[in-house]
Protein backbone atom coordinates (compact mmCIF):
# COMPACT_ATOMS: atom_id res chain seq x y z
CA UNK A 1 12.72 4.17 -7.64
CA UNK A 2 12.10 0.49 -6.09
CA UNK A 3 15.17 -0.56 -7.81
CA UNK A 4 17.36 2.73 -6.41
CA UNK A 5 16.00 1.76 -2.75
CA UNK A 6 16.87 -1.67 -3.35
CA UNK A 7 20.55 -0.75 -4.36
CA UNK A 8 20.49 1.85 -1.32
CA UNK A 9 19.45 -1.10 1.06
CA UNK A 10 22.40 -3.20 0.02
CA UNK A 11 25.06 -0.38 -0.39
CA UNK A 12 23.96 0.97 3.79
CA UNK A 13 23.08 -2.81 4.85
CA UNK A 14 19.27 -1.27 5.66
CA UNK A 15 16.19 -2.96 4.89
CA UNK A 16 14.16 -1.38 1.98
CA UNK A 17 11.64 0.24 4.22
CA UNK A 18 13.88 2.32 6.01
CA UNK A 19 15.49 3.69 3.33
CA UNK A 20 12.04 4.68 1.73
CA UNK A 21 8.74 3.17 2.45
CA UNK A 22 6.56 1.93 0.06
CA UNK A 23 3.96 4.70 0.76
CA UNK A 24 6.48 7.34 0.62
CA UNK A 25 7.21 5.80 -3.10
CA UNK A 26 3.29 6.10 -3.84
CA UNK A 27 3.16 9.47 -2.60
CA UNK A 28 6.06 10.89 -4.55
CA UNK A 29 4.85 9.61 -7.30
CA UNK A 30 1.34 10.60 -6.99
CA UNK A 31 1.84 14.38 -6.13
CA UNK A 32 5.57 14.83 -8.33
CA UNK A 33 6.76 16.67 -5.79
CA UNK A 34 9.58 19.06 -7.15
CA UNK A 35 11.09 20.56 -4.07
CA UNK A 36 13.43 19.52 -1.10
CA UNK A 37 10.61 21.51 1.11
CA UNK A 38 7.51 19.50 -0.84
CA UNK A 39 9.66 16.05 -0.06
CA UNK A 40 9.82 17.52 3.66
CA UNK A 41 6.31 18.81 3.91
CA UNK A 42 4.51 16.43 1.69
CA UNK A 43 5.73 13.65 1.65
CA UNK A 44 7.19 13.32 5.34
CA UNK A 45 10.70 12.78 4.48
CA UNK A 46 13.26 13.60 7.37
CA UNK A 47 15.41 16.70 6.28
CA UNK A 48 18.46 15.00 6.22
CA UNK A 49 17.51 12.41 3.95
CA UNK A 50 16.02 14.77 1.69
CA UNK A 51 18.81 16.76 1.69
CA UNK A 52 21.33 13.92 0.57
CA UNK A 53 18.86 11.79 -1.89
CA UNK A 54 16.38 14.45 -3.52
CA UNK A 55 18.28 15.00 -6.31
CA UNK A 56 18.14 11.27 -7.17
CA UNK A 57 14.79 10.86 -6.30
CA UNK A 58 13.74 13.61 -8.67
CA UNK A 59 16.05 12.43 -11.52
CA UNK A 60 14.26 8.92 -10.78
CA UNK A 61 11.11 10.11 -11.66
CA UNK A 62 11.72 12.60 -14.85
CA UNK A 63 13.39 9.46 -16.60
CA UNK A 64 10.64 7.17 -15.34
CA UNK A 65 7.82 9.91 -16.97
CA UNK A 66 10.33 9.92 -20.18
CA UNK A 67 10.29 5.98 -20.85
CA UNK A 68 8.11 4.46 -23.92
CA UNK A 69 5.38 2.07 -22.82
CA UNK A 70 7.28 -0.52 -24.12
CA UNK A 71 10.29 0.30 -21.94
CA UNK A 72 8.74 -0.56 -18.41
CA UNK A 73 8.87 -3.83 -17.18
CA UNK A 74 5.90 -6.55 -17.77
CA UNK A 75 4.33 -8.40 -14.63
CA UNK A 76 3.28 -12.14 -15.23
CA UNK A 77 0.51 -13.30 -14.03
CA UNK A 78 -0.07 -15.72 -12.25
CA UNK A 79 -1.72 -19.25 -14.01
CA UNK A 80 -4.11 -21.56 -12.16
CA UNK A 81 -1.76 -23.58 -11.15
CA UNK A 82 0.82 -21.35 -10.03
CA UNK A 83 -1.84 -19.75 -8.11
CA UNK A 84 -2.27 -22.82 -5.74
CA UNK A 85 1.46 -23.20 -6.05
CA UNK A 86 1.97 -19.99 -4.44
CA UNK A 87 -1.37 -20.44 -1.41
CA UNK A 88 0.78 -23.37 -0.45
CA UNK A 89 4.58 -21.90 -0.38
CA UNK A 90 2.72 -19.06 1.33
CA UNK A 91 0.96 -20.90 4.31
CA UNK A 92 4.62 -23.02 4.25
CA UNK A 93 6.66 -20.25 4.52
CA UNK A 94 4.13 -18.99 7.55
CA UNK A 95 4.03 -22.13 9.53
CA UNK A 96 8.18 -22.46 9.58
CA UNK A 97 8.14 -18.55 10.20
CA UNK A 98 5.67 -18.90 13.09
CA UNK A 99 7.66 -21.62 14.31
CA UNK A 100 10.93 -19.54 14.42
CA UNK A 101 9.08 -16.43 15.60
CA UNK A 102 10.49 -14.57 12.73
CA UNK A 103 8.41 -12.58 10.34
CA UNK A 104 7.83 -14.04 7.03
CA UNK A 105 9.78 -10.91 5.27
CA UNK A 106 13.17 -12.01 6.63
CA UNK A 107 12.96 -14.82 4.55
CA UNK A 108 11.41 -13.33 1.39
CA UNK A 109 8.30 -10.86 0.91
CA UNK A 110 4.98 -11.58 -0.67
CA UNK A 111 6.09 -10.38 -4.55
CA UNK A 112 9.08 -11.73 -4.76
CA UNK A 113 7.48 -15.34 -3.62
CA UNK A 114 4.98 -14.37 -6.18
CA UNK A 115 7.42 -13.66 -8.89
CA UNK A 116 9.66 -16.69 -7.61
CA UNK A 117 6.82 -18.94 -8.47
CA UNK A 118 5.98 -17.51 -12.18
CA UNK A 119 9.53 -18.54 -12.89
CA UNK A 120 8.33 -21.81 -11.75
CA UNK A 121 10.82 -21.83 -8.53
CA UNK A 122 10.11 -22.74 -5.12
CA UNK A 123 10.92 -22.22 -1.60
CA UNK A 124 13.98 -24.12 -1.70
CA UNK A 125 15.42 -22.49 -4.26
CA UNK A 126 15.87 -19.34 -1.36
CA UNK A 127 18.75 -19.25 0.34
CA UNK A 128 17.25 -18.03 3.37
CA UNK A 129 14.46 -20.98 3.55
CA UNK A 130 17.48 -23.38 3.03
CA UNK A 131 19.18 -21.95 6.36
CA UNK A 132 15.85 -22.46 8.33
CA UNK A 133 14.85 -25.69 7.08
């Protein structure tokens, strides 16, 4: 479902969150709803968005319940190091944000940092960060 939102984001030039908040993710799939009116009532979708993306969103989540264990994705964790790496690219990237009066997020949200850094990346290796620095 993130990866559907994501793909919506980019296709309407939205940010994530207003295509579907991470909440509303939870909560779908926590209660499974299975109608346009449990979406609506439930979850707290508006009607109109329901009524052009439940069908997706319910195909979404009968394929995720159908995948093996070993088909969904594997998180690394985090080493020591890479711990400390990512404290310090965070307080960085909140010092230049503060600075610009922008929110951290425009530049690049808390997992992806945490997912750039267990690929052994940094900041600089954003686009975004590049433009501000």
């Amino acid at each position: 479902m993130l990866n559907w939102r994501e793909k919506s984001a980019i296709k309407r030039n939205k940010p994530r969150q207003w295509i579907l908040k991470n909440t509303e993710i939870i909560d779908i799939a926590y209660t499974q709803p299975d109608s346009q009116a449990q979406l609506i009532a439930d979850i707290g979708l508006y009607p109109k968005f329901v009524e052009y993306n439940a069908a997706e969103i319910f195909d979404l989540y009968k394929e995720a319940q159908e995948l093996d264990s070993e088909q969904l994705p594997t998180f690394a964790k985090l080493t020591a190091r890479q711990g400390e790496v990512f404290a310090s690219a965070r307080q960085q990237l909140q010092k230049r944000c503060e600075e610009l009066n922008i929110p951290n997020a425009l530049v690049i949200n808390t997992a992806d940092l945490k997912s750039l850094i267990a690929a052994d990346k940094n900041l600089s290796d954003i686009e975004m960060w590049q433009l501000i620095n």
